[in-house]
Protein backbone atom coordinates (compact mmCIF):
# COMPACT_ATOMS: atom_id res chain seq x y z
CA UNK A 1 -30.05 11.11 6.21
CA UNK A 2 -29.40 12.51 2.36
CA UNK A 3 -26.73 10.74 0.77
CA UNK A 4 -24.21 13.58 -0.43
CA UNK A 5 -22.32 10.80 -1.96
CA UNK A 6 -21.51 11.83 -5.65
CA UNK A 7 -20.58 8.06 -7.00
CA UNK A 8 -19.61 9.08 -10.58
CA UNK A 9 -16.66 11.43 -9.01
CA UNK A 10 -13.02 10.33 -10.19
CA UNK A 11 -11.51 8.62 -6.84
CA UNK A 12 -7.41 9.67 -6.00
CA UNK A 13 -4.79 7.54 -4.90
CA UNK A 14 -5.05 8.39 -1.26
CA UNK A 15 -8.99 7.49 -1.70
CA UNK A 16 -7.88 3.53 -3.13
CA UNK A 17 -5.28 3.13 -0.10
CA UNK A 18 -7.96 4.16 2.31
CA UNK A 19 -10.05 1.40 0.63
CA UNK A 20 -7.71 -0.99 0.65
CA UNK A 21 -6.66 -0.24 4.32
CA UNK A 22 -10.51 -0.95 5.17
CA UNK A 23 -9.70 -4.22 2.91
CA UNK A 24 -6.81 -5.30 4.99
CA UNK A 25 -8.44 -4.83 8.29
CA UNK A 26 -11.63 -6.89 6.81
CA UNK A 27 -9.78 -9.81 6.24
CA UNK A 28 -7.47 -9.74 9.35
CA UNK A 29 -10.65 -10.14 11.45
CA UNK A 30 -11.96 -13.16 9.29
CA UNK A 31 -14.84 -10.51 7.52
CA UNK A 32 -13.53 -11.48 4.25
CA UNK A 33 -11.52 -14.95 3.25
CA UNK A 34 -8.20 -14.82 1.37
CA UNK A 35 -9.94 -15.04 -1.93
CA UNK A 36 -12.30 -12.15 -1.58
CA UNK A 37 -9.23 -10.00 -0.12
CA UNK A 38 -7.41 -10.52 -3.37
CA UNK A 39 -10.12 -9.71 -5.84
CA UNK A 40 -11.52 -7.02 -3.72
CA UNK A 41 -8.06 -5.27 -3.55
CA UNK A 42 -6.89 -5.65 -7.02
CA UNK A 43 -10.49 -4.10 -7.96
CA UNK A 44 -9.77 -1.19 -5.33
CA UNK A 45 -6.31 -0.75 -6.88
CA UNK A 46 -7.96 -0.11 -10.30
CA UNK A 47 -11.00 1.39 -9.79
CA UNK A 48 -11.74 4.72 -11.20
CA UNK A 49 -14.59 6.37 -9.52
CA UNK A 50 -15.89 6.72 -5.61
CA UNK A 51 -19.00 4.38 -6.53
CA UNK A 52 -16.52 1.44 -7.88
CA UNK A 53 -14.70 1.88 -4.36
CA UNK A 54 -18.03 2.03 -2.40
CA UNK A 55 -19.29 -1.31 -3.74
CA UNK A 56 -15.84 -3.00 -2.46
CA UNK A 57 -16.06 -1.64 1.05
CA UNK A 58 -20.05 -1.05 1.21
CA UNK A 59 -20.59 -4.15 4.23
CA UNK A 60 -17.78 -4.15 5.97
CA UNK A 61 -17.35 -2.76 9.31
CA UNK A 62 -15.00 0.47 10.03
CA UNK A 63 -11.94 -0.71 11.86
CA UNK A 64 -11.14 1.19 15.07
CA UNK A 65 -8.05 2.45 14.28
CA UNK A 66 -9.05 3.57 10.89
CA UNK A 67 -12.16 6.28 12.08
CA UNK A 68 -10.05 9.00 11.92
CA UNK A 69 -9.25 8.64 8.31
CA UNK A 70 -10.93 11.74 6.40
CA UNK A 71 -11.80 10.82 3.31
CA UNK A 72 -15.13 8.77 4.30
CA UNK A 73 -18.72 9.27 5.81
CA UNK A 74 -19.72 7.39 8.65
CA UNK A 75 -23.28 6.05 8.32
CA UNK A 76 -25.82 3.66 10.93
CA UNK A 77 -26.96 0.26 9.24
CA UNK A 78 -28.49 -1.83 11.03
CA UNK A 79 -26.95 -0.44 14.34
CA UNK A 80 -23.58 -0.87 12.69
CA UNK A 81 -21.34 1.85 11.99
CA UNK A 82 -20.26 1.59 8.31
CA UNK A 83 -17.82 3.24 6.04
CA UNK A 84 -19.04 5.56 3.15
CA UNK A 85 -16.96 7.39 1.16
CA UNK A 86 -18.66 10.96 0.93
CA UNK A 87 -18.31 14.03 -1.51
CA UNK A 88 -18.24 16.41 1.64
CA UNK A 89 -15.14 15.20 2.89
CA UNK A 90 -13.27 15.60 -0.15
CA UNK A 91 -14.51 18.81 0.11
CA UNK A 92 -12.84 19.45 3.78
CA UNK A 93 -9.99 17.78 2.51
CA UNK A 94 -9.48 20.34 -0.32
CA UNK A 95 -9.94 23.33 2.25
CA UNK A 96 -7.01 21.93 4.28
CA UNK A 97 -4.67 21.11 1.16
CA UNK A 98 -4.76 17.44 1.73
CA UNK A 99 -4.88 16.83 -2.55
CA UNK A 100 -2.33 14.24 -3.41
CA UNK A 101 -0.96 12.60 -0.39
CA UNK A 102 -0.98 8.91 1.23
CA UNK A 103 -3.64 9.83 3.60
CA UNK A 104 -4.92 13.28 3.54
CA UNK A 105 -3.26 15.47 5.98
CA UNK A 106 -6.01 17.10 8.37
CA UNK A 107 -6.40 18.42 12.16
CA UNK A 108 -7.33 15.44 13.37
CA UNK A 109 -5.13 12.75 14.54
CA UNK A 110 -2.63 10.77 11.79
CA UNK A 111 -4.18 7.30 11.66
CA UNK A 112 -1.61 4.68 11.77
CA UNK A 113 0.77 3.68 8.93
CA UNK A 114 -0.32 0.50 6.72
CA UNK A 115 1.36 -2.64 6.89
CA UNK A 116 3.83 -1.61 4.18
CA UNK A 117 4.26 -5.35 3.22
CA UNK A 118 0.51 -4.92 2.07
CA UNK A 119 -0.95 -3.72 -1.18
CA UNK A 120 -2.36 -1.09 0.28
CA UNK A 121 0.54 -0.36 2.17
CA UNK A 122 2.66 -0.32 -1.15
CA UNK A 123 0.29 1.95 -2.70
CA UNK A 124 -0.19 4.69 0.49
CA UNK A 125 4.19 4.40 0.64
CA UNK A 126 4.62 4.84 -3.06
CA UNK A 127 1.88 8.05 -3.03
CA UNK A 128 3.72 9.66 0.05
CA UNK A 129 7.19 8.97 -1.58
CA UNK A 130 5.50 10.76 -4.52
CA UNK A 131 4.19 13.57 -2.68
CA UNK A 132 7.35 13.96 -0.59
CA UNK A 133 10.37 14.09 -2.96
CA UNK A 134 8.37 14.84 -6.14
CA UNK A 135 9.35 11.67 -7.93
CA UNK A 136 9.15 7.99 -7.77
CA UNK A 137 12.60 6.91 -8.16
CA UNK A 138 14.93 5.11 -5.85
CA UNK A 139 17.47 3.38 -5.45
CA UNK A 140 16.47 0.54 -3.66
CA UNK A 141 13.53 -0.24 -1.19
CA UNK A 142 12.85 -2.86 1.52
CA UNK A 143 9.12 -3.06 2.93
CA UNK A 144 8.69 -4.30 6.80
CA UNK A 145 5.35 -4.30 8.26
CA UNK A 146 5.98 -1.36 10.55
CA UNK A 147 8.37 0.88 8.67
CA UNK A 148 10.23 0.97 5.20
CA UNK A 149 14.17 1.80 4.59
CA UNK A 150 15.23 3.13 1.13
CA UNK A 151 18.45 4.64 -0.36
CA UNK A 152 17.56 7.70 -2.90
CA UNK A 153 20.37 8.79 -4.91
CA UNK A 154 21.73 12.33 -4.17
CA UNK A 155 24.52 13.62 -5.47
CA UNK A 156 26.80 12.15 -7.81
CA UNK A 157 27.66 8.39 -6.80
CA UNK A 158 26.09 8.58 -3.29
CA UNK A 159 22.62 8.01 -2.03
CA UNK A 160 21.21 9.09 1.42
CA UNK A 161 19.69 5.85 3.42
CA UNK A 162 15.99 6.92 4.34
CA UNK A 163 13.86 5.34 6.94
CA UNK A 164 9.97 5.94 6.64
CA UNK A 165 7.39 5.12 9.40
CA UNK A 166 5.01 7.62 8.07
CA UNK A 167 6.93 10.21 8.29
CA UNK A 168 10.83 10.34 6.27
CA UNK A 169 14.10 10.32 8.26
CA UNK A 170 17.35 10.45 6.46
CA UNK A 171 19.93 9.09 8.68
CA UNK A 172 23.09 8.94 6.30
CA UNK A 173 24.57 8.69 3.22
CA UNK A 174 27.01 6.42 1.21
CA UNK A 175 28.12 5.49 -1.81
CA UNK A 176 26.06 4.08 -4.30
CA UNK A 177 26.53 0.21 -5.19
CA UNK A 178 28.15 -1.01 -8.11
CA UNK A 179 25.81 -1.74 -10.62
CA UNK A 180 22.91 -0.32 -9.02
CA UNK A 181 20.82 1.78 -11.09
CA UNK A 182 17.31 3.35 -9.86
CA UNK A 183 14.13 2.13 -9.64
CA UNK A 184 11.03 4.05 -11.10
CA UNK A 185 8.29 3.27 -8.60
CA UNK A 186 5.47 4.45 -10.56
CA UNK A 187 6.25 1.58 -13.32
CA UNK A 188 5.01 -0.84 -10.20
CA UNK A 189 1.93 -2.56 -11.04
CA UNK A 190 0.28 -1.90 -7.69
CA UNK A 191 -3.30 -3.97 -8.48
CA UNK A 192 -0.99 -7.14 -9.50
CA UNK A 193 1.27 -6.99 -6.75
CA UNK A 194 -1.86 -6.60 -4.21
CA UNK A 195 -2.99 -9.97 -5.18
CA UNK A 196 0.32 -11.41 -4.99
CA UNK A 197 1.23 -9.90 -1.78
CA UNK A 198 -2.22 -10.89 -0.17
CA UNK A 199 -1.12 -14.56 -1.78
CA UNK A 200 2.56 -15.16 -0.60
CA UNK A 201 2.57 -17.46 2.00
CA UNK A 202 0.26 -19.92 0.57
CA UNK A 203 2.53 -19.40 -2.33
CA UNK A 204 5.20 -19.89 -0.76
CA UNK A 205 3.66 -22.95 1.04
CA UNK A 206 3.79 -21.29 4.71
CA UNK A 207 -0.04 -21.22 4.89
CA UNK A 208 -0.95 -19.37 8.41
CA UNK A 209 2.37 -17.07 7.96
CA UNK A 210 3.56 -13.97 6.94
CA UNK A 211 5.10 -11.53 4.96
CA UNK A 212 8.31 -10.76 6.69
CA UNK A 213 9.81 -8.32 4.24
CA UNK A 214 9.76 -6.88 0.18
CA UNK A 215 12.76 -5.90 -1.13
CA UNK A 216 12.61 -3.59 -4.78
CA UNK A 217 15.60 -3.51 -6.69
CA UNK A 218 17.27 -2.93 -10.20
CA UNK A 219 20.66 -4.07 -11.18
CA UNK A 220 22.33 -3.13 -14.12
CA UNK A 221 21.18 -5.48 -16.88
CA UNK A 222 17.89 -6.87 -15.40
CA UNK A 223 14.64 -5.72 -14.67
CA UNK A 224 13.33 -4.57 -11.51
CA UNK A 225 12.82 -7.22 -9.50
CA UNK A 226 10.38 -7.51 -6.45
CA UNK A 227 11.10 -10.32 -3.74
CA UNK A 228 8.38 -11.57 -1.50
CA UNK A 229 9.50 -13.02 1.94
CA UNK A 230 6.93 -14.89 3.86
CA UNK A 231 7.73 -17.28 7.24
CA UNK A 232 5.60 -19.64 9.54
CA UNK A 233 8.16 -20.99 12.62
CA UNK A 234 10.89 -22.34 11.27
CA UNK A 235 9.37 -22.40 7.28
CA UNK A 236 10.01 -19.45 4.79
CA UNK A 237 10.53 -19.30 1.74
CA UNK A 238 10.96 -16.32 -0.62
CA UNK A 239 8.76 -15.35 -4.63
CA UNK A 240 10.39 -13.32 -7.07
CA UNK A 241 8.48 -11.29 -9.60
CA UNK A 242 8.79 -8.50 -12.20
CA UNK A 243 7.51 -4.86 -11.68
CA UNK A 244 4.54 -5.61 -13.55
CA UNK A 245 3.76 -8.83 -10.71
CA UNK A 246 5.07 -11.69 -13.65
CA UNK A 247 6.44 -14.73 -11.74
CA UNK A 248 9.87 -15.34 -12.24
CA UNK A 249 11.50 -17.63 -9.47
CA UNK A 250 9.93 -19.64 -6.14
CA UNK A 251 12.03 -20.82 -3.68
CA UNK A 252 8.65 -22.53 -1.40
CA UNK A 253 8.93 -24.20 1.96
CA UNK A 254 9.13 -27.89 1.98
């Protein structure tokens, strides 16, 4: 089979989230350990070009639920399907004005939404906030695994109360909280926050648990702060860190 793969190309947003998605799946069914997960998905956060991405993802299997994502080429090794990321389908994703989004938008069927308390799920919600409103600010943001629920400021002292589960729902409006000011999503340091996300509950000494939610804020006076919630049973425990992923408080299980 020729290899149409052109490795030196400049990869997009949507093409790191796919990569990281792949990432995700890899270590949820024990292909990679915690470790690799982090470095891997930091690296796929900040690579630059297709062929940095390829070498991340090169020997891992494609996930079931993944195959209809576009911006890949499936190939046979050793009687294994594999992913590939492929020149070709950037070029089918340009003919359908996919350029710019989460996950390009195509004819075939919408793969599901990432874990949004992921870094790749962080990444493929920032890029489709991005796309959708044409900025990155908000108010205020809390990540679940399934779905995320934001308040974006509208007009003058209210903000309209957003839910996303791949798609954006507004459901209301109301007035914006004292002291609240907005949050500039694209000053996030996605790579950093990967690592720490993929991290948490051994962090937070719940090893075996999960991220339960992410909250994003800025108050008046402080920095943006990013809270980590991870639980095991009856154990949770909660990090705090700076947009840029700098520690700043750990409240761990004991």
């Amino acid at each position: 089979m020729a290899d149409f793969r052109n490795q030196s190309l400049r990869a997009r947003d949507a093409d790191r989230v796919d990569a990281c998605a792949l990432l995700d799946n890899a270590l949820a069914e024990g292909e990679l350990t915690e470790a690799e997960h982090t470095r891997r998905t930091a690296a796929a956060m900040a690579a630059r070009t297709f062929g940095d991405l390829d070498g991340l993802i090169d020997d891992l299997q494609i996930p079931a639920n993944l195959v209809g994502t576009p911006l890949r080429r499936p190939q046979r090794r050793n009687d294994l399907r594999r992913w590939k990321i492929a020149i070709a389908a950037v070029c089918v994703a340009t003919v359908v004005g996919a350029l710019g989004g989460c996950i390009a938008r195509t004819t075939v069927s919408k793969p599901d939404m990432p874990d949004a308390t992921t870094g790749a799920g962080l990444a493929s919600f920032v890029a489709a906030y991005r796309d959708h409103y044409g900025d990155a600010t908000v108010d205020d943001v809390l990540l679940y695994p399934k779905y995320v629920l934001l308040h974006r400021r509208a007009q003058a002292g209210r903000s309209d109360y957003i839910r996303y589960d791949g798609e954006f729902h507004s459901n209301s409006d109301s007035q914006v909280g004292t002291g609240v000011e907005t949050v500039d999503l694209s000053t996030l340091d996605l790579p950093k926050l990967a690592g720490l996300f993929a991290g948490a509950p051994r962090s937070i000494n719940v090893p075996g648990g999960a991220i339960t939610h992410v909250s994003i804020a800025h108050k008046t006076g402080e920095d943006t702060l990013v809270s980590i919630y991870a639980a095991s049973g009856a154990r949770s425990g909660h990090l705090e860190v700076s947009a840029q992923g700098e520690p700043i408080t750990l409240s761990a299980s004991q």
